[in-house]
Protein backbone atom coordinates (compact mmCIF):
# COMPACT_ATOMS: atom_id res chain seq x y z
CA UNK A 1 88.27 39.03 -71.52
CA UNK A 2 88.19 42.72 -69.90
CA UNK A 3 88.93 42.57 -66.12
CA UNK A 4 87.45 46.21 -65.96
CA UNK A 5 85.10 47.52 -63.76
CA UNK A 6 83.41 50.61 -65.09
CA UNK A 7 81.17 53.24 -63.28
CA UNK A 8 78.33 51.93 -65.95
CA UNK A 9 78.54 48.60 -64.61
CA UNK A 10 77.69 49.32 -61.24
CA UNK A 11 74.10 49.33 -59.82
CA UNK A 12 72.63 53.28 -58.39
CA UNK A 13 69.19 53.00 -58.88
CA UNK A 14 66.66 52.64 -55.68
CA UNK A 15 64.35 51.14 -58.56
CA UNK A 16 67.20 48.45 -58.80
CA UNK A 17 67.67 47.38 -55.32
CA UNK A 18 64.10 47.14 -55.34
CA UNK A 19 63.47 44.70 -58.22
CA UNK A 20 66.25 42.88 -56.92
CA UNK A 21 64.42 42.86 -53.30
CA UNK A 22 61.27 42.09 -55.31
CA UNK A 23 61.76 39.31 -57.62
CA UNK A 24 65.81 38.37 -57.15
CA UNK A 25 67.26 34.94 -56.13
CA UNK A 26 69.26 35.18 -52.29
CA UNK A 27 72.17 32.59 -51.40
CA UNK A 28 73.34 33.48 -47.52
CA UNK A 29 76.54 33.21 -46.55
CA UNK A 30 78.66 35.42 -44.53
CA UNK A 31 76.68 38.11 -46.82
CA UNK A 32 73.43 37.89 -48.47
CA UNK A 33 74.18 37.94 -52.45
CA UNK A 34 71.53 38.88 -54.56
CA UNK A 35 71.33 38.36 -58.20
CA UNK A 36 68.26 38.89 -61.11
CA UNK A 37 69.14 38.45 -64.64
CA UNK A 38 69.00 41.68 -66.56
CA UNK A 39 68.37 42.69 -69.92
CA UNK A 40 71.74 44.98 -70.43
CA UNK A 41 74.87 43.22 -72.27
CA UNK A 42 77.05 43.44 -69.29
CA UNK A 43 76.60 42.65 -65.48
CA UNK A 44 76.30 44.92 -62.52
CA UNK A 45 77.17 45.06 -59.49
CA UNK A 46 76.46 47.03 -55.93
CA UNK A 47 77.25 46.68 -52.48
CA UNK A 48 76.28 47.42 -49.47
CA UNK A 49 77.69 48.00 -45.96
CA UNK A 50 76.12 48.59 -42.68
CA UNK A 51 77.11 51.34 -40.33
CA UNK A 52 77.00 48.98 -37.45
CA UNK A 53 79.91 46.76 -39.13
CA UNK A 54 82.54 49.34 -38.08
CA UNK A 55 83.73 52.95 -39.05
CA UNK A 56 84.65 54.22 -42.19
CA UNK A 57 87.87 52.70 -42.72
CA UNK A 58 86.19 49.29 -42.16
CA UNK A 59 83.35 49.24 -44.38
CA UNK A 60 85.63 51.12 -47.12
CA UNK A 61 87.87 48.11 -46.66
CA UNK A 62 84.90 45.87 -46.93
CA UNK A 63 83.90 47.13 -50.05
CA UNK A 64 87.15 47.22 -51.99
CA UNK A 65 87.52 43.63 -51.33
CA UNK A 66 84.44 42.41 -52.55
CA UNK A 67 84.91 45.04 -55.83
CA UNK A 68 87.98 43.18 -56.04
CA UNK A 69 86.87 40.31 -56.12
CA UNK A 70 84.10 40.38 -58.42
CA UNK A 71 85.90 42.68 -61.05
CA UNK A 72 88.62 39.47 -60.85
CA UNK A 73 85.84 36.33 -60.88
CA UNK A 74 82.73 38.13 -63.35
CA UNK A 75 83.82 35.37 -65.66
CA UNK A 76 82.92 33.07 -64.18
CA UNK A 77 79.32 33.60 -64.49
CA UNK A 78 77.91 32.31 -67.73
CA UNK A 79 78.45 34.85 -70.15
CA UNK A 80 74.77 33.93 -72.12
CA UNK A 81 73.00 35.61 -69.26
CA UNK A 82 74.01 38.96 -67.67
CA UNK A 83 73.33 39.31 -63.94
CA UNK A 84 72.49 42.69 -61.48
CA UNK A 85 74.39 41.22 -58.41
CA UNK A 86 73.79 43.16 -54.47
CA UNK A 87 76.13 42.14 -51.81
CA UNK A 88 74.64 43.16 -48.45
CA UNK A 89 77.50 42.22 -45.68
CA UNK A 90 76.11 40.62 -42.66
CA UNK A 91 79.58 40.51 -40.69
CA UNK A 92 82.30 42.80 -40.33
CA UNK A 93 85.45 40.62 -40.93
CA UNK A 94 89.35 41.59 -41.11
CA UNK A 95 92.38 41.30 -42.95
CA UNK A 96 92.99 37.50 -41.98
CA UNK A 97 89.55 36.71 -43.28
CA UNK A 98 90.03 38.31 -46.83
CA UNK A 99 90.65 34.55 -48.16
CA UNK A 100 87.63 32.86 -46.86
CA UNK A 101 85.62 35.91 -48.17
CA UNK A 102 87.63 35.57 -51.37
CA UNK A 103 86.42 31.75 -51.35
CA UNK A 104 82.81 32.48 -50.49
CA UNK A 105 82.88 34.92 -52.91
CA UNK A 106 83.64 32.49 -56.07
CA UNK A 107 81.76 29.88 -54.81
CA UNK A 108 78.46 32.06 -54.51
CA UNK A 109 79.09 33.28 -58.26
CA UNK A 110 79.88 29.33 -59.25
CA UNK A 111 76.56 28.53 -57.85
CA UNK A 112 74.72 31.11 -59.84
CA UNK A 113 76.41 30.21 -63.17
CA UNK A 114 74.84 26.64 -62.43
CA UNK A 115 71.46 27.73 -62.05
C-alpha cells in the first residue's frame, strides 16, 4: 500500500469539477465532499477553499490538513472502484479542530466505500 500522493492524482480540470457538479454524489458535513467514480486506476483528489474562510495562511493550513488526511485514509475506500473526490470547505476551523476534521474526514470516505 503506497501512502503517496502524486501531482497525477490530483484533480485540475474545470471539465472535472464540472462532471463532478453535474452527475457526483454530495455528503455535507462541516465541508461538502464530492465524489464520482472514474475510469482511471487510481483516485483523485481536489480541494477547495474560499477566500472568505480567512487569509492565506488559513486556507493553506486548511488544505494541508485535508491532503493529509486523505493521502493517510485513500485506503479505505474500496479499492474495486476508483473515486474523483472535491472537498469544498464550508467553515474555517483551527488548530484545536484538526481532530474532529480528521474524524469527519474518515467517516465521509467510510460512507462512500459502503455505497
Amino acid at each position: 500500500m503506497s501512502f503517496k500522493f502524486p501531482p497525477f492524482q490530483r484533480l485540475k480540470k474545470e471539465k472535472d469539477f464540472k462532471n463532478l457538479m453535474k452527475n457526483g454524489n454530495k455528503i455535507r458535513n462541516r465541508f461538502f465532499f464530492y465524489f464520482l467514480p472514474n475510469d482511471y486506476p487510481y483516485h483523485r483528489f481536489a480541494i477547495s477553499v474560499n477566500r472568505k474562510i480567512g487569509n492565506a495562511v488559513q486556507r493553506n493550513y486548511i488544505k494541508r490538513v485535508l491532503k493529509e488526511c486523505f493521502r493517510l485514509n485513500q485506503h479505505l475506500v474500496e479499492k474495486k472502484k476508483n473515486y474523483d473526490f472535491w472537498i469544498v470547505t464550508k467553515k474555517r476551523f483551527d488548530k484545536s479542530n484538526v481532530q474532529e476534521i480528521r474524524e469527519l474526514f474518515i467517516h465521509s470516505l467510510n460512507k462512500i466505500s459502503r455505497r
